[in-house]
Protein backbone atom coordinates (compact mmCIF):
# COMPACT_ATOMS: atom_id res chain seq x y z
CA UNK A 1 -18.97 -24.95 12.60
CA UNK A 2 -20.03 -24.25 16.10
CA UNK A 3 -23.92 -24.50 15.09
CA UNK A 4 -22.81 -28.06 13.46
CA UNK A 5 -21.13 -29.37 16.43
CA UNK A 6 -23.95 -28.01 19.00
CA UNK A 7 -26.67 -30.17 16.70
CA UNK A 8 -24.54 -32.85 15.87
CA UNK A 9 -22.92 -33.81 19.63
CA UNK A 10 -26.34 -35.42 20.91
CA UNK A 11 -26.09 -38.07 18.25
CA UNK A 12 -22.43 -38.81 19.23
CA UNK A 13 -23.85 -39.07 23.11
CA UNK A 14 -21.93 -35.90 24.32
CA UNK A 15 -23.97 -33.03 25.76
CA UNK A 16 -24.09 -30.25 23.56
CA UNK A 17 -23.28 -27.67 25.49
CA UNK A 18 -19.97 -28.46 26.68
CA UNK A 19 -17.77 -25.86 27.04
CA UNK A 20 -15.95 -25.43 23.48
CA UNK A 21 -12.59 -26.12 25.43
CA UNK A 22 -13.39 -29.39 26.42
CA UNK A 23 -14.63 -29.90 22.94
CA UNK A 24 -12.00 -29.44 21.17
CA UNK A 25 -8.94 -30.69 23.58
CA UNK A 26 -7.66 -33.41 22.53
CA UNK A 27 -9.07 -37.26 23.78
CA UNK A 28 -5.43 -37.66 25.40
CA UNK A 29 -6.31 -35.32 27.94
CA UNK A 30 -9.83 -36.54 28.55
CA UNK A 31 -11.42 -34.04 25.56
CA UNK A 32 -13.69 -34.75 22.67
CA UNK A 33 -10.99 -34.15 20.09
CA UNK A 34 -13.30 -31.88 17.61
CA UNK A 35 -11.21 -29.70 15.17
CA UNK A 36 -10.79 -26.06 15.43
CA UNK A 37 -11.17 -25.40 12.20
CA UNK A 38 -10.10 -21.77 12.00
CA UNK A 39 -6.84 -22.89 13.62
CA UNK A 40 -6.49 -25.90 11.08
CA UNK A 41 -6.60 -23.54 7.92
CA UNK A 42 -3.89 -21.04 9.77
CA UNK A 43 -1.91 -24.32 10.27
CA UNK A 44 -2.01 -26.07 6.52
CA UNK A 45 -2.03 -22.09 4.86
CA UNK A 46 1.02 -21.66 7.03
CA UNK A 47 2.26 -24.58 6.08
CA UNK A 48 1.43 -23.74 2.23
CA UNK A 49 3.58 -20.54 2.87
CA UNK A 50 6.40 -22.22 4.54
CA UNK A 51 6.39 -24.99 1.40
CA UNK A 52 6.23 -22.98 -1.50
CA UNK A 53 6.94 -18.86 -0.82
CA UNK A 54 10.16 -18.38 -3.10
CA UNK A 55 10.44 -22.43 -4.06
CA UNK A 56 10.27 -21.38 -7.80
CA UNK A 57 7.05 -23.76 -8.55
CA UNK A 58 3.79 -22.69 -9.66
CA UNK A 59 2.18 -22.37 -6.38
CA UNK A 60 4.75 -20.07 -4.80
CA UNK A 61 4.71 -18.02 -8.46
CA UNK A 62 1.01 -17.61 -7.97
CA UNK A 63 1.55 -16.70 -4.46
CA UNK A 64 3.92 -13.52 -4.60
CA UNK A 65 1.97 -12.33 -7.26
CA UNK A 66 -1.40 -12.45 -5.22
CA UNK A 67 0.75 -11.30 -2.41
CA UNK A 68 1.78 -8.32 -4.28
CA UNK A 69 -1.70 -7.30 -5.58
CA UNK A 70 -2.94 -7.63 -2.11
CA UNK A 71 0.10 -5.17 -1.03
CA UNK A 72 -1.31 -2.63 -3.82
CA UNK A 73 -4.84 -3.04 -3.07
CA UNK A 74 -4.36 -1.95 0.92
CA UNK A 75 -1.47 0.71 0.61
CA UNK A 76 0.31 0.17 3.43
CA UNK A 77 3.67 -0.17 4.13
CA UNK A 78 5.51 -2.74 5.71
CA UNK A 79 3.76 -5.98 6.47
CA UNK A 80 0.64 -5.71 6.17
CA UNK A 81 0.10 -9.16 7.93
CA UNK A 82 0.78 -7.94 11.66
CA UNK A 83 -1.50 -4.55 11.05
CA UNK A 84 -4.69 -4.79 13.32
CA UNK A 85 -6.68 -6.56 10.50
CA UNK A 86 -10.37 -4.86 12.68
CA UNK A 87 -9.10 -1.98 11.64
CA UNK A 88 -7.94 -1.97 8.15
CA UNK A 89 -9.49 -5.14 6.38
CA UNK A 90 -12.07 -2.95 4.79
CA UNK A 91 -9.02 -1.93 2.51
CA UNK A 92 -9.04 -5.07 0.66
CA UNK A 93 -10.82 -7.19 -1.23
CA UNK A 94 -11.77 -11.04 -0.23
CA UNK A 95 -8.65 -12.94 -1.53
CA UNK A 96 -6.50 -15.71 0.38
CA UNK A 97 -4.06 -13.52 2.04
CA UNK A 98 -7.01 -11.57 3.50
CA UNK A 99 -8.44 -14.88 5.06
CA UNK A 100 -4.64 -15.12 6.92
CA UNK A 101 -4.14 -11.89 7.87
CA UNK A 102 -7.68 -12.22 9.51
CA UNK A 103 -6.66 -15.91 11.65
CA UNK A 104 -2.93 -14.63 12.02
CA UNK A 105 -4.34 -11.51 13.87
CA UNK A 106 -7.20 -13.03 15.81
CA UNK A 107 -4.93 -16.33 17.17
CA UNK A 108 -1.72 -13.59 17.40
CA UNK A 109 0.21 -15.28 15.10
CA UNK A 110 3.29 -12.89 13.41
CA UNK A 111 3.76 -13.86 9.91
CA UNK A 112 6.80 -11.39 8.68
CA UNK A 113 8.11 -11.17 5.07
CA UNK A 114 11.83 -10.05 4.13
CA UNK A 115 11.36 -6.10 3.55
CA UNK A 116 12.27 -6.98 -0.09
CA UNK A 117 8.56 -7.77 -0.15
CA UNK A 118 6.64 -5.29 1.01
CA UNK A 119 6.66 -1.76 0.27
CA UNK A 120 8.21 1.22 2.32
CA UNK A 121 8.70 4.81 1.94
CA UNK A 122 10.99 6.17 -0.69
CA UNK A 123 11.86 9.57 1.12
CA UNK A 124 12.91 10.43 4.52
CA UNK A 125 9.49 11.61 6.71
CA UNK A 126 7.61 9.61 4.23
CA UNK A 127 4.38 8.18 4.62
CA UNK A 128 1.81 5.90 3.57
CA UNK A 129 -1.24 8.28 2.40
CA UNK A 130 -3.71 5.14 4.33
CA UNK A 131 -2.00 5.87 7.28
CA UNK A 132 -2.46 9.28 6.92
CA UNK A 133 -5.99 9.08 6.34
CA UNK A 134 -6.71 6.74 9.45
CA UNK A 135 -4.45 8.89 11.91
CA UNK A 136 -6.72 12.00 10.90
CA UNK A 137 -9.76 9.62 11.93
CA UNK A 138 -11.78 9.14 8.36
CA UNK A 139 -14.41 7.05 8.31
CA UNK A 140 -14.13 3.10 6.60
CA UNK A 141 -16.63 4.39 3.93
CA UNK A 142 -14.01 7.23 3.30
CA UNK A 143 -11.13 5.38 2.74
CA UNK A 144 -12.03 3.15 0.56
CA UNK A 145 -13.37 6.29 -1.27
CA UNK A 146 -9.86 7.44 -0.83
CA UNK A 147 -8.19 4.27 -1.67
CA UNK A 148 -9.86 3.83 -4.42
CA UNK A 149 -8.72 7.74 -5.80
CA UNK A 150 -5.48 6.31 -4.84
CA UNK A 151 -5.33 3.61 -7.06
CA UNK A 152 -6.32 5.44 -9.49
CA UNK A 153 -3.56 7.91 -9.34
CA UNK A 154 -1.07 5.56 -9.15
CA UNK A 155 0.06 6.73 -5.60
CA UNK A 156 1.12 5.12 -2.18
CA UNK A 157 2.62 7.62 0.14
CA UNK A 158 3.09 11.69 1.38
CA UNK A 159 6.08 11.98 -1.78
CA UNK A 160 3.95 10.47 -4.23
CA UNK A 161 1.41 13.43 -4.53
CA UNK A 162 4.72 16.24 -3.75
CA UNK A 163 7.20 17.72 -6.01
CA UNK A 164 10.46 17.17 -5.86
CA UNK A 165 10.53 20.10 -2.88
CA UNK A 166 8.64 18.30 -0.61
CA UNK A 167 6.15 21.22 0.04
CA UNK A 168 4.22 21.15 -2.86
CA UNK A 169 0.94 19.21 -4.16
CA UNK A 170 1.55 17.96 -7.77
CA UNK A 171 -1.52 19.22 -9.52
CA UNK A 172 -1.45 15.79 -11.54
CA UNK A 173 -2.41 13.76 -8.55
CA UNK A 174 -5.46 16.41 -8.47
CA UNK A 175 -6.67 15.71 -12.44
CA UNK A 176 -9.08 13.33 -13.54
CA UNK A 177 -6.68 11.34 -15.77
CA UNK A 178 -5.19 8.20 -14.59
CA UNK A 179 -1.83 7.82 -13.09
CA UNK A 180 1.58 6.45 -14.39
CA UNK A 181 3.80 4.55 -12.68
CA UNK A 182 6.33 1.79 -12.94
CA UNK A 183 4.11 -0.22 -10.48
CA UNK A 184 1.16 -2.11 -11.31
CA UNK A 185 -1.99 -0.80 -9.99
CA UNK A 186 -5.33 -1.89 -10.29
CA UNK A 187 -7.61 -0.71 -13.15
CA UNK A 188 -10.12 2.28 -11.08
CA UNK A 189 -12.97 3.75 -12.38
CA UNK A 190 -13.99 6.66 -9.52
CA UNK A 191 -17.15 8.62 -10.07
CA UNK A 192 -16.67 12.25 -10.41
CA UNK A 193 -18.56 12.80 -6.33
CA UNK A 194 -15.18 10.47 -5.54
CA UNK A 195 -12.68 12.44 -6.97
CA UNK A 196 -14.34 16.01 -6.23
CA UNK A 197 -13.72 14.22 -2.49
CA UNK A 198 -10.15 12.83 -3.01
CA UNK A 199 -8.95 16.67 -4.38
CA UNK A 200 -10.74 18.37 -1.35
CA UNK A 201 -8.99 15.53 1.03
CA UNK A 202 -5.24 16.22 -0.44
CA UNK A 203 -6.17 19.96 -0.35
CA UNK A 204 -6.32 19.62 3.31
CA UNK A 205 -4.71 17.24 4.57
CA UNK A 206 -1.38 18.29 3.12
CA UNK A 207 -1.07 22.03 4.51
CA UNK A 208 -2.60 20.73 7.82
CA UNK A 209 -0.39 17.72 8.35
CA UNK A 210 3.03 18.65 6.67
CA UNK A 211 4.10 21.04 9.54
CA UNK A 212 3.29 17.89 11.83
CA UNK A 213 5.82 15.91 10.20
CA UNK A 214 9.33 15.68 9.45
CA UNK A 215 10.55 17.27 6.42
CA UNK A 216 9.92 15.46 3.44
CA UNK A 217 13.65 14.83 2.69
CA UNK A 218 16.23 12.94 0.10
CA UNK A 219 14.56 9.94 -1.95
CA UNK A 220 15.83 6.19 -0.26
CA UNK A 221 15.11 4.42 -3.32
CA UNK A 222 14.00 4.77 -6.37
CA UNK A 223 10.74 6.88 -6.98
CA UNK A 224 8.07 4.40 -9.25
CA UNK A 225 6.34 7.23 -10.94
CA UNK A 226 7.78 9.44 -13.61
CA UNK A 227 9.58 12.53 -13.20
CA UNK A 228 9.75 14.90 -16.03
CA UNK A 229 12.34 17.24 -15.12
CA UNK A 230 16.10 16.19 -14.33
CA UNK A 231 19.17 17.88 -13.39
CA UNK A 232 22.69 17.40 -14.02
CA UNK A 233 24.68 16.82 -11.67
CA UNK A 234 26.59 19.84 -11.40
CA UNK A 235 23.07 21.54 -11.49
CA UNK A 236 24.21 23.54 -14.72
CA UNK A 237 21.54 22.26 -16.70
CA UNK A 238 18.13 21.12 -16.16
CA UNK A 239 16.09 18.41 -18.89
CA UNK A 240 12.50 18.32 -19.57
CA UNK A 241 11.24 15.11 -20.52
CA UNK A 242 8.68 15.11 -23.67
CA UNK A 243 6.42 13.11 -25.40
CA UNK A 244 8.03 10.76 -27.99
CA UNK A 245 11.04 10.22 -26.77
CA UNK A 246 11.47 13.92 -26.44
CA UNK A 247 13.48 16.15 -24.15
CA UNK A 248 14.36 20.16 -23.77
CA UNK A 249 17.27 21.42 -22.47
CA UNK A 250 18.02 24.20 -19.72
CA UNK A 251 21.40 25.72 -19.33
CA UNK A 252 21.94 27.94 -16.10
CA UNK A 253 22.22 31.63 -16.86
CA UNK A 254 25.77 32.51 -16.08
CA UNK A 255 24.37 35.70 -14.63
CA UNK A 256 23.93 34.10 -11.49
CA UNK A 257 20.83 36.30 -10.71
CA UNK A 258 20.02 36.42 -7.13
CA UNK A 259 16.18 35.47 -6.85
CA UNK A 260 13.61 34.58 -4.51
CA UNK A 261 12.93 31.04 -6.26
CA UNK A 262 16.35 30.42 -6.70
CA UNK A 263 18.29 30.08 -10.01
CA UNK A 264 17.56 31.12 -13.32
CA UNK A 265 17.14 28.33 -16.71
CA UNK A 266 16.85 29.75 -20.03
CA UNK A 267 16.03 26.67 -22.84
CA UNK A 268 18.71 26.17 -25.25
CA UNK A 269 17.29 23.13 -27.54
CA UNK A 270 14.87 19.91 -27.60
CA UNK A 271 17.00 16.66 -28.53
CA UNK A 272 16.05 13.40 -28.74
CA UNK A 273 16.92 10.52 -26.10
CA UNK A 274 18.85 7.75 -27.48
């Protein structure tokens, strides 16, 4: 608007370069009174936010659930609104909550969500794997190579791609076959140069950065992607989840071998789950 207003203020008998303060103060205190527009749409989507977020109607409906795609699409945790939007708003898409986060962050405005709504990590010394990337200094182009790999995988933080030890890479995160999980990702078609990159990333960045962190410790809440071993409680048996509805039993040898890895599991039987 600032190319409209220096062609249009001649006609309106101001001189067009006035400073843009003076333009747009208000004619109470001896200003032109032109609108700021970027601050008007912060204002009325602010306003939309304050209205409608969690009122039930259509609007806010539509809202959380573009809210919650947008929270996929980045992979970041907490709220994404008050991240530096210069340097992470190649991670998503053009969308309305993109267009806030950019005004909120250039006018240093602090829009905050319940942490109900956004996501966090599920294990103690968990991380978000975009966070990870930027810390380690990987180029924009990289990680939305990266993101997109991420997507596809179905993954968000550090536990996502571990086993249950924390040490571990889970060799599914490095296949070419999509990812499960109980969240809903986008639909990601990577080229094969994309995830030949992605596998070579997690291969190390995982062994460089876990001694860095805290131990990858007991889950917070519950994990959104599949697990196909269990264990009883008592750790006397341990159940292998199977295709159609499907699962193989472990019993403990009584033995009580002493070994390197730990206790011994011999399979007893596959039952069905009811």
């Amino acid at each position: 608007m600032g190319s409209v207003y220096f062609n249009a203020l001649p006609f309106l008998g101001y001189n067009r370069n006035i400073n843009k303060a003076y333009r747009t103060l208000p004619t109470d205190f001896q200003g032109i009174g032109l609108k700021n527009w970027s601050i008007e749409k912060l204002g009325k989507d602010t306003a939309v936010l304050l209205r409608h977020w969690q009122s039930g109607s259509a609007l806010g409906c539509a809202l959380e659930f573009v809210y919650e795609a947008f929270l996929m699409e980045v992979g970041l945790d907490g709220n994404i609104l008050t991240q530096k939007y210069d340097k992470f708003h190649h991670l998503a898409t053009h969308s309305w909550f993109k267009i806030l986060w950019q005004y909120a962050d250039k006018y240093e405005l602090s829009i905050t969500f319940h942490h109900r709504f956004n996501l966090g990590p599920i294990r103690q010394g968990d991380m978000a794997l975009m966070y990870l990337f930027d810390r380690l200094g990987y180029s924009s182009d990289s990680m939305e190579i990266l993101n997109r790999c991420r997507r596809f995988h179905c993954v968000h933080s550090l536990a996502d791609i571990l086993r249950a030890d924390g040490k571990t890479i889970d060799p599914v995160v490095l296949s070419s076959q999509p990812g499960e999980s109980t969240r809903l990702f986008s639909w990601e078609q990577p080229t094969q140069s994309d995830l030949r990159f992605w596998c070579t990333t997690i291969k190390s960045v995982v062994p460089r950065i876990l001694p860095a962190l805290t131990t990858i410790g007991n889950y917070t809440s519950t994990p959104h992607r599949p697990y196909k071993w269990l264990a009883s409680q008592d750790k006397h048996h341990v159940y292998h989840l199977l295709p159609n509805n499907r699962f193989t039993i472990y019993r403990r040898d009584a033995l009580q071998r002493t070994m390197r890895s730990g206790a011994r599991y011999t399979k007893i039987s596959t039952a069905t789950r009811r």
